[in-house]
C-alpha atoms as a PDB file:
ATOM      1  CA  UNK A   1      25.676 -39.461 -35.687  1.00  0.00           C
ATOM      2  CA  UNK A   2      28.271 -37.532 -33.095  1.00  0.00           C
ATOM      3  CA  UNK A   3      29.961 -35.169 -34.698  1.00  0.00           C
ATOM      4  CA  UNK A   4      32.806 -34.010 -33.302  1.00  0.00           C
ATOM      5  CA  UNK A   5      34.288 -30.447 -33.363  1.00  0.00           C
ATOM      6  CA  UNK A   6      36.467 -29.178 -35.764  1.00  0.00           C
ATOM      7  CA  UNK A   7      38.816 -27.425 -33.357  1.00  0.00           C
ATOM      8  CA  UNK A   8      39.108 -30.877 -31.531  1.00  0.00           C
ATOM      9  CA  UNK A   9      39.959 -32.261 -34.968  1.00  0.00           C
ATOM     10  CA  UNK A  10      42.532 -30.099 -35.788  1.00  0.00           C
ATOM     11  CA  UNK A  11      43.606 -30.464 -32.235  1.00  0.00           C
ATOM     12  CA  UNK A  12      44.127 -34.137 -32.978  1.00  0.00           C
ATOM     13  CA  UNK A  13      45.644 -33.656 -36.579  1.00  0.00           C
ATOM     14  CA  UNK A  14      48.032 -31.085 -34.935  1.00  0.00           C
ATOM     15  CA  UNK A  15      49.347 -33.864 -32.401  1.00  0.00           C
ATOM     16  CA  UNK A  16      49.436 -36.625 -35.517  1.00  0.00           C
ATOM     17  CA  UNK A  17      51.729 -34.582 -37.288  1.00  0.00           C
ATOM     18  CA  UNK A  18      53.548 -34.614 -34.189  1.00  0.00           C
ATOM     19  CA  UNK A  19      53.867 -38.092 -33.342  1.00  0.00           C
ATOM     20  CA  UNK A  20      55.031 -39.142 -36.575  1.00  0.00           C
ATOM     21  CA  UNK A  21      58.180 -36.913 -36.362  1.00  0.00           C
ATOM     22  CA  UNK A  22      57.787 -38.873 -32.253  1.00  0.00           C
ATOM     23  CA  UNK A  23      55.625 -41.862 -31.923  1.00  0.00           C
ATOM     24  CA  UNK A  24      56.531 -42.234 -28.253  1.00  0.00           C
ATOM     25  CA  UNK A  25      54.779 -38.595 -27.590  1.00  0.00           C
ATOM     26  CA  UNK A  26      51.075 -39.092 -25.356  1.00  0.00           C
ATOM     27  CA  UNK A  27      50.658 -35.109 -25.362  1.00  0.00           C
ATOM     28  CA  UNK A  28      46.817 -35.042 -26.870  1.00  0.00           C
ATOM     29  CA  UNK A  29      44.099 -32.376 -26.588  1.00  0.00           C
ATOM     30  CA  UNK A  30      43.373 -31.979 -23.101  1.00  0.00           C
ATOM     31  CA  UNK A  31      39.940 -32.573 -22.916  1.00  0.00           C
ATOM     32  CA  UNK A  32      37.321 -34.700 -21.441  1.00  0.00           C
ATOM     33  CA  UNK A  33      34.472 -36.359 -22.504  1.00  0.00           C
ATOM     34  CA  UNK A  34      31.957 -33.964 -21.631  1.00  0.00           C
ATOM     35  CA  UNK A  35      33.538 -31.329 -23.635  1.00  0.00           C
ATOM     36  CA  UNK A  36      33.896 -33.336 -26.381  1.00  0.00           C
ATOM     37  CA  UNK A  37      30.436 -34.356 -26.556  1.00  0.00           C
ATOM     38  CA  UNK A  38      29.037 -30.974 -25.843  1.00  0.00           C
ATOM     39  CA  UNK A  39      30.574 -29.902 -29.168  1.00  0.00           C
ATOM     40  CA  UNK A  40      29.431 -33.327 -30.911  1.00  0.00           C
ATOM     41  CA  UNK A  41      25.677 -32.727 -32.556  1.00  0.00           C
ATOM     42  CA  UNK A  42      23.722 -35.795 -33.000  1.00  0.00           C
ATOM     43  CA  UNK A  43      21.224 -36.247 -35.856  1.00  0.00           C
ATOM     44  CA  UNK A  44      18.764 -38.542 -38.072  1.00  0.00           C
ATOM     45  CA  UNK A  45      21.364 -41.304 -39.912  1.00  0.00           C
ATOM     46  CA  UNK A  46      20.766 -41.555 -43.597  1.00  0.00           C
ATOM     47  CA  UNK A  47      21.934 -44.995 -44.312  1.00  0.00           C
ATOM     48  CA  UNK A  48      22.201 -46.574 -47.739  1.00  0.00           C
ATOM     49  CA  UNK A  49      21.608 -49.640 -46.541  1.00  0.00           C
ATOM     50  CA  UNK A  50      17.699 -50.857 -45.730  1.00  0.00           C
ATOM     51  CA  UNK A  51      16.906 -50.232 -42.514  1.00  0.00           C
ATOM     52  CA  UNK A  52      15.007 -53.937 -41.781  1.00  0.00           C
ATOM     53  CA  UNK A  53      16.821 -57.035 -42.882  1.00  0.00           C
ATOM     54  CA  UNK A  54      13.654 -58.630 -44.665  1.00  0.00           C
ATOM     55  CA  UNK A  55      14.614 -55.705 -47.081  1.00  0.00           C
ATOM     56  CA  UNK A  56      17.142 -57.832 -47.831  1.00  0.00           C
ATOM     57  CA  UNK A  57      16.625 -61.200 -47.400  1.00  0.00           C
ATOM     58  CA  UNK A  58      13.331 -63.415 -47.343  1.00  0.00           C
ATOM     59  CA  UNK A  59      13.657 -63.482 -43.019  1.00  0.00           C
ATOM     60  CA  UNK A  60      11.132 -66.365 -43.105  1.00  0.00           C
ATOM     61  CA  UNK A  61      13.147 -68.504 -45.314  1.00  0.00           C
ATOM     62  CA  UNK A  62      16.437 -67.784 -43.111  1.00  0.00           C
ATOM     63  CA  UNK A  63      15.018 -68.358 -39.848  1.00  0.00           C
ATOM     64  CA  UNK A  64      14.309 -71.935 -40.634  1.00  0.00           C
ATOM     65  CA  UNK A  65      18.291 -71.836 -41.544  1.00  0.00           C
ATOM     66  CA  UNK A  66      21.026 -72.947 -38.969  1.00  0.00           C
ATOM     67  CA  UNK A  67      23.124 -70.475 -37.626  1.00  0.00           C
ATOM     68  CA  UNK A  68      26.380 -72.382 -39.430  1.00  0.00           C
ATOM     69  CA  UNK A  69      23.900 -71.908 -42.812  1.00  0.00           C
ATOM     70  CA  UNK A  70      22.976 -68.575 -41.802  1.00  0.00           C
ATOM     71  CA  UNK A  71      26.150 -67.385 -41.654  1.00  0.00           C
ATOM     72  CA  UNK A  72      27.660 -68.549 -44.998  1.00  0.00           C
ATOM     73  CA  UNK A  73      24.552 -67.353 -46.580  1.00  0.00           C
ATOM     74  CA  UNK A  74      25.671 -63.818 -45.498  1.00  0.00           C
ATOM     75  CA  UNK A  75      28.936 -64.228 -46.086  1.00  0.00           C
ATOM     76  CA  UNK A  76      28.594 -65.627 -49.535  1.00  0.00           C
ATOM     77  CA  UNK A  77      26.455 -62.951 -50.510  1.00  0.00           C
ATOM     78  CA  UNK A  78      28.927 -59.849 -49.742  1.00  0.00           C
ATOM     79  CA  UNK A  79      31.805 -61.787 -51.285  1.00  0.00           C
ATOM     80  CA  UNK A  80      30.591 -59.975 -54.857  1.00  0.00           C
ATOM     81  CA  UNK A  81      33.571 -57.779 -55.336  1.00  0.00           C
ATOM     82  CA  UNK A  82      31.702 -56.008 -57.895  1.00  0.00           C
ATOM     83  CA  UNK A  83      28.669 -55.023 -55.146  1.00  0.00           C
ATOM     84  CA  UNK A  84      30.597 -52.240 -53.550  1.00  0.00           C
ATOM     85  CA  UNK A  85      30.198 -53.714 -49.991  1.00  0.00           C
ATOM     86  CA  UNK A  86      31.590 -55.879 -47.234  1.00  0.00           C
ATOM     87  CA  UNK A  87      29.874 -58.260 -45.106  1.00  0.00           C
ATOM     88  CA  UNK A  88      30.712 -59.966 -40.996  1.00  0.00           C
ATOM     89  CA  UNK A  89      28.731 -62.010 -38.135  1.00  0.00           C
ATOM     90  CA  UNK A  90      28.947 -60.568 -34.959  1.00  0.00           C
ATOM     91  CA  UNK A  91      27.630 -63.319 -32.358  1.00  0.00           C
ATOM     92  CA  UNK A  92      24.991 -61.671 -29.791  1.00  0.00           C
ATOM     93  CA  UNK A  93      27.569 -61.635 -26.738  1.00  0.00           C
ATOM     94  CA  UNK A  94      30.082 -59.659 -29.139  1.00  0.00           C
ATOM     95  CA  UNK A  95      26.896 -57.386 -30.678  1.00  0.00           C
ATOM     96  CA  UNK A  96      26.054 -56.516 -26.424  1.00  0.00           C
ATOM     97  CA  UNK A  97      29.308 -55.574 -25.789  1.00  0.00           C
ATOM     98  CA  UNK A  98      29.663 -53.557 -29.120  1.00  0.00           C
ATOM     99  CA  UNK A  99      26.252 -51.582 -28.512  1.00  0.00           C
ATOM    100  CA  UNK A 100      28.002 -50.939 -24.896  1.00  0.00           C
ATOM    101  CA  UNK A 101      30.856 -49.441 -25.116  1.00  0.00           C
ATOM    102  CA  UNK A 102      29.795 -47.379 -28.774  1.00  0.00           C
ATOM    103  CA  UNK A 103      27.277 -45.472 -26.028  1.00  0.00           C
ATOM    104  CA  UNK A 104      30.267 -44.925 -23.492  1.00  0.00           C
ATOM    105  CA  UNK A 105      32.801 -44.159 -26.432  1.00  0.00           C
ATOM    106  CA  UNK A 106      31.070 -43.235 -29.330  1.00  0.00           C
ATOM    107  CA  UNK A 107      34.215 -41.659 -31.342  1.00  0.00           C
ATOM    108  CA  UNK A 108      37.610 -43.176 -31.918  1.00  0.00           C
ATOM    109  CA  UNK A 109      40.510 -42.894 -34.485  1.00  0.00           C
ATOM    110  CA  UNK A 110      41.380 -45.300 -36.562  1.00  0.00           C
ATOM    111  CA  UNK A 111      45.262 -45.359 -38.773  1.00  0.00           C
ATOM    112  CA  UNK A 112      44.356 -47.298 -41.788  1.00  0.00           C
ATOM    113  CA  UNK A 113      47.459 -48.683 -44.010  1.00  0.00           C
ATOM    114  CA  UNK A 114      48.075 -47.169 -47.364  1.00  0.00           C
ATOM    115  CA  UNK A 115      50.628 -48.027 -50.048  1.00  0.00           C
ATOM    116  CA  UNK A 116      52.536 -44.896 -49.133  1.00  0.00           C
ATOM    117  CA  UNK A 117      51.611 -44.805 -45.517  1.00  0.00           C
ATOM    118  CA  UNK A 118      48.265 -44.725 -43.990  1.00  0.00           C
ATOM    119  CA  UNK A 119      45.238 -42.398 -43.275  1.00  0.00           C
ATOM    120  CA  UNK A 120      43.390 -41.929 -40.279  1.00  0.00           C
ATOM    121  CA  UNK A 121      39.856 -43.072 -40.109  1.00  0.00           C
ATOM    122  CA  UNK A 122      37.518 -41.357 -37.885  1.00  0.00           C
ATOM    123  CA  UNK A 123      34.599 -43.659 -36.453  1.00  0.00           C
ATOM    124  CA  UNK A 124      31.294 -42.235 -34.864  1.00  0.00           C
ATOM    125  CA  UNK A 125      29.053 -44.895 -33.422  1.00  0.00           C
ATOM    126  CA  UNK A 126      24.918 -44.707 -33.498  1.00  0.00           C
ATOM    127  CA  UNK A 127      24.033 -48.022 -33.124  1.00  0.00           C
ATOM    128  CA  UNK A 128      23.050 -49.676 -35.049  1.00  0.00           C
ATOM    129  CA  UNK A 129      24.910 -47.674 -37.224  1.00  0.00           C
ATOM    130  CA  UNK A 130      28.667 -46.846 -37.287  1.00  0.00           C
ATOM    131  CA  UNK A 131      30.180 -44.133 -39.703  1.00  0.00           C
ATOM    132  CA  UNK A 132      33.702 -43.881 -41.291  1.00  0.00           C
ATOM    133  CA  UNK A 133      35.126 -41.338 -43.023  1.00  0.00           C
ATOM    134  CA  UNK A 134      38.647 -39.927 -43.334  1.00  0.00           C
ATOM    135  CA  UNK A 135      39.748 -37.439 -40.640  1.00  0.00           C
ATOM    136  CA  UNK A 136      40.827 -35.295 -43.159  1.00  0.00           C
ATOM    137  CA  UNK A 137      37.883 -34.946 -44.875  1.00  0.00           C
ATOM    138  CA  UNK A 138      36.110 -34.197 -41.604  1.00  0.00           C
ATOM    139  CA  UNK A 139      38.619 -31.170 -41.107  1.00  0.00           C
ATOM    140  CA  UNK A 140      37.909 -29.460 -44.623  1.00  0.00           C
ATOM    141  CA  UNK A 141      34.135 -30.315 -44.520  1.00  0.00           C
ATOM    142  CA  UNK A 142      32.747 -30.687 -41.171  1.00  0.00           C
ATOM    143  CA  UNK A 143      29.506 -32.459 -40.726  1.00  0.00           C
ATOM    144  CA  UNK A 144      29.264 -32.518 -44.484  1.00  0.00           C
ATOM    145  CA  UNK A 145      32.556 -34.789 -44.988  1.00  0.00           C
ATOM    146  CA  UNK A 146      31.372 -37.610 -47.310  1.00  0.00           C
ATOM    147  CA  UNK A 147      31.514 -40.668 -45.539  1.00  0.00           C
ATOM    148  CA  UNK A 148      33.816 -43.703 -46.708  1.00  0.00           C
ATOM    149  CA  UNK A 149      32.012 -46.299 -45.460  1.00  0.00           C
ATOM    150  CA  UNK A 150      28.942 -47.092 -43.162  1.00  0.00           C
ATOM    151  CA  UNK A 151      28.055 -50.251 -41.166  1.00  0.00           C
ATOM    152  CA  UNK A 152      24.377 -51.204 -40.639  1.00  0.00           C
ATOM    153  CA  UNK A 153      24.025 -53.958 -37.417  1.00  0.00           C
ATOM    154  CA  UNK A 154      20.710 -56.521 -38.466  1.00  0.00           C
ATOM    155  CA  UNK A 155      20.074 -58.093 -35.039  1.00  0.00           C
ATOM    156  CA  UNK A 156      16.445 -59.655 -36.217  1.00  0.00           C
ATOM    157  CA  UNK A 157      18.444 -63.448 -35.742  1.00  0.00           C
ATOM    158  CA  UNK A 158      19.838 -62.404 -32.441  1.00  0.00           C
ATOM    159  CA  UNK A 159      17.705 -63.907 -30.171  1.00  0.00           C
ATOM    160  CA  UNK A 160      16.966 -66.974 -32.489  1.00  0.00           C
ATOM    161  CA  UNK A 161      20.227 -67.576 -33.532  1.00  0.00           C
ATOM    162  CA  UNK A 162      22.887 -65.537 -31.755  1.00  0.00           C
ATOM    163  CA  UNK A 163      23.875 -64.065 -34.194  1.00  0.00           C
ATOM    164  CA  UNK A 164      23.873 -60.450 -35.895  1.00  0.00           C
ATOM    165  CA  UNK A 165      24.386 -59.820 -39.544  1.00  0.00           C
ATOM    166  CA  UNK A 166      26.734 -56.319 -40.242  1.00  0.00           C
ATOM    167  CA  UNK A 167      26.678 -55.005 -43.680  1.00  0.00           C
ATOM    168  CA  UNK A 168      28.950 -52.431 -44.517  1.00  0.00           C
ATOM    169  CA  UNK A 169      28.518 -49.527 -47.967  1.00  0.00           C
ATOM    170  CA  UNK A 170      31.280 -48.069 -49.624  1.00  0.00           C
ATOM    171  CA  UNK A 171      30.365 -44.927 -50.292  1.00  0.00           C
ATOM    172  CA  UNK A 172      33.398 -43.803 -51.418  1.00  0.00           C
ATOM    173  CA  UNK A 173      34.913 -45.372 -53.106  1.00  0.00           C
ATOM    174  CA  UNK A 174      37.951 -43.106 -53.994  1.00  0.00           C
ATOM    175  CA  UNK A 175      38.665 -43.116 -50.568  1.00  0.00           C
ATOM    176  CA  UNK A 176      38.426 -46.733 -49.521  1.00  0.00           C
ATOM    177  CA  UNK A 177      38.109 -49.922 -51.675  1.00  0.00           C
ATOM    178  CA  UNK A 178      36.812 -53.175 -51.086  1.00  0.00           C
ATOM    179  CA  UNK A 179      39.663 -54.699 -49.151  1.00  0.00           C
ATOM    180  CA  UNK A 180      40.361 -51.329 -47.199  1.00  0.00           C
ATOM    181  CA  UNK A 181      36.707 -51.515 -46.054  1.00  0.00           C
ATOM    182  CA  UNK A 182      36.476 -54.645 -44.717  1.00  0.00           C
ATOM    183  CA  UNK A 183      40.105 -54.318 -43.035  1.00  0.00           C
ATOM    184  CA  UNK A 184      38.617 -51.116 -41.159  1.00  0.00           C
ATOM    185  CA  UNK A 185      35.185 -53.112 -40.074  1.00  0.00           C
ATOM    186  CA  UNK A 186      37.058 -55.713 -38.440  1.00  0.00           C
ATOM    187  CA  UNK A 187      38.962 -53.254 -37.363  1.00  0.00           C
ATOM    188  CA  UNK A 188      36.292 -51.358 -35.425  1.00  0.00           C
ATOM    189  CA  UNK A 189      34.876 -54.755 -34.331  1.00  0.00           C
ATOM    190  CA  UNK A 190      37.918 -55.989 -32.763  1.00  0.00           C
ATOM    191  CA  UNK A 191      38.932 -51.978 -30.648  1.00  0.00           C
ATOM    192  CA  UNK A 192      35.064 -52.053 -29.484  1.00  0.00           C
ATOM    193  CA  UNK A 193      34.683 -55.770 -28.648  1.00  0.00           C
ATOM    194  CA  UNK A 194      38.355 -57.198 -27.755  1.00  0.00           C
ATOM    195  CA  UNK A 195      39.140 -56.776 -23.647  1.00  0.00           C
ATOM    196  CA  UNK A 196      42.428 -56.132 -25.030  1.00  0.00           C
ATOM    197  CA  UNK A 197      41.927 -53.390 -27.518  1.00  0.00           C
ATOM    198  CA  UNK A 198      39.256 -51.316 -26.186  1.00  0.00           C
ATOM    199  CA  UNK A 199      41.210 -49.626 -23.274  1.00  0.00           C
ATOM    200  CA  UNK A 200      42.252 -47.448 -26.477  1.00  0.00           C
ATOM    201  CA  UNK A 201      38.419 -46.486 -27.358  1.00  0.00           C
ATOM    202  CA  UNK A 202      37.814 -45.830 -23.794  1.00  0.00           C
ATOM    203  CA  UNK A 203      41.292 -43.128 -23.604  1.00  0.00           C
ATOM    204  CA  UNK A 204      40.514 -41.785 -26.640  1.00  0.00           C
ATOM    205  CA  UNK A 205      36.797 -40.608 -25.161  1.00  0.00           C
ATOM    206  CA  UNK A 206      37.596 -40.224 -21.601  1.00  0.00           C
ATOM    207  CA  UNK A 207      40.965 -39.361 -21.060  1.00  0.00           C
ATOM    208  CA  UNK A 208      41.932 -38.574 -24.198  1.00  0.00           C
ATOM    209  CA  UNK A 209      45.383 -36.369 -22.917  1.00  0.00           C
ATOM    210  CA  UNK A 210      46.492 -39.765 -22.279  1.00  0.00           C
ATOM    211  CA  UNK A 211      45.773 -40.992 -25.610  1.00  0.00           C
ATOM    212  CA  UNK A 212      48.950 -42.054 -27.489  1.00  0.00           C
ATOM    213  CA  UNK A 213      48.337 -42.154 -31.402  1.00  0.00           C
ATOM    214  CA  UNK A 214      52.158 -43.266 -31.384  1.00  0.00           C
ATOM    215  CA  UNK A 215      51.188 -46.801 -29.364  1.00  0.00           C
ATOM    216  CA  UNK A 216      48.476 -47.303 -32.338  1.00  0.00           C
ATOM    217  CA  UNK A 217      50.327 -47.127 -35.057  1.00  0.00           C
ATOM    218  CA  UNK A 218      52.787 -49.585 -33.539  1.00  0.00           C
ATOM    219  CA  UNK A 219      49.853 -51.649 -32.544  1.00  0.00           C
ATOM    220  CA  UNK A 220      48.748 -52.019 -36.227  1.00  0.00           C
ATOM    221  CA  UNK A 221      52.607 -52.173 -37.024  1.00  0.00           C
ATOM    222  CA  UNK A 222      52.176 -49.002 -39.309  1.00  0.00           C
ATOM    223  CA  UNK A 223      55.590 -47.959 -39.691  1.00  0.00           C
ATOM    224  CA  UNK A 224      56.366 -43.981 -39.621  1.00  0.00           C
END
């Protein structure tokens, strides 16, 4: 995954304690992208999730499925509230565009709402693997921060049925629980796939002085 620094982090935490006394404020870490990436490692992804979807599924028994069955097959399997994971469809036009832009912007901050507030999620993209964990964590622990949740992209029906299955672990679960993780995996769908809502992914990576953490919350209609 791409790691990124901890002196950007703290950059970042230093103006998010700053825009919450001033929402309005765009003053970010003057960086670029290149910088950012140079101090970003990239390594081997240890999912928990199989790797193949026939580790999952019998693949010969769903590909004589519709796409409509396909889908709430996959569905109805993650709905287990007890399983400790969330499930989505991506079709293969939205899967494209994801796979995309996660190369061009492979970080991006997410505010997550909490009963007394929110926390802010940081996503690093490795398709076909994303990883989310908090932003605080990644400050005290680095590239050791436990991760909250990871997504796992399954594109073996994308050619046969546009389609591609997403499968997302809770890891940890003291830091995220079942309804938290699949608000934050739509979540990262919609900023990395929506023409509307990536423009923020794309700041946050390439002009990221522009970046205004203020306009997100108010976005997500976290209230301050």
């Amino acid at each position: 995954m791409h790691r990124a620094s901890n002196r950007l982090i703290r950059t970042f935490l230093g103006y998010r304690r700053h825009s919450a006394a001033d929402p309005s404020s765009t003053s970010w870490a003057a960086c670029t992208r290149n910088q950012l990436l140079q101090q970003a490692g990239v390594s081997g992804v240890s999912a928990p999730s199989p790797s193949q979807l026939s580790q999952i599924v019998r693949l010969e028994e769903l590909l004589r499925k519709t796409r409509e069955e396909v889908v709430d097959i996959w569905l109805g399997y993650h709905e287990d509230a007890k399983g400790g994971r969330v499930g989505s469809v991506l079709t293969s036009q939205e899967y494209g565009t994801f796979v995309e832009r996660a190369k061009e912007s492979p970080m991006f901050v997410l505010p997550l709402a909490k009963p007394a507030g929110y926390e802010t999620l940081l996503i690093q993209c490795q398709m076909p693997y994303v990883l989310i964990t908090g932003l605080e964590e990644f400050k005290r622990h680095g590239a050791a921060a436990p991760p909250y949740l990871t997504l796992t992209h399954y594109p073996e029906l994308r050619d046969s049925h546009g389609v591609v299955l997403v499968r997302g672990d809770i890891i940890h679960d003291k830091g995220m629980n079942l309804e938290e993780a699949r608000t934050a995996m739509e979540l990262t769908r919609a900023f990395y796939c929506s023409p509307e809502d990536y423009p923020q992914v794309h700041t946050f990576n390439h002009k990221p002085a522009e970046f205004n953490f203020g306009a997100l919350l108010r976005k997500l209609n976290i209230v301050v």
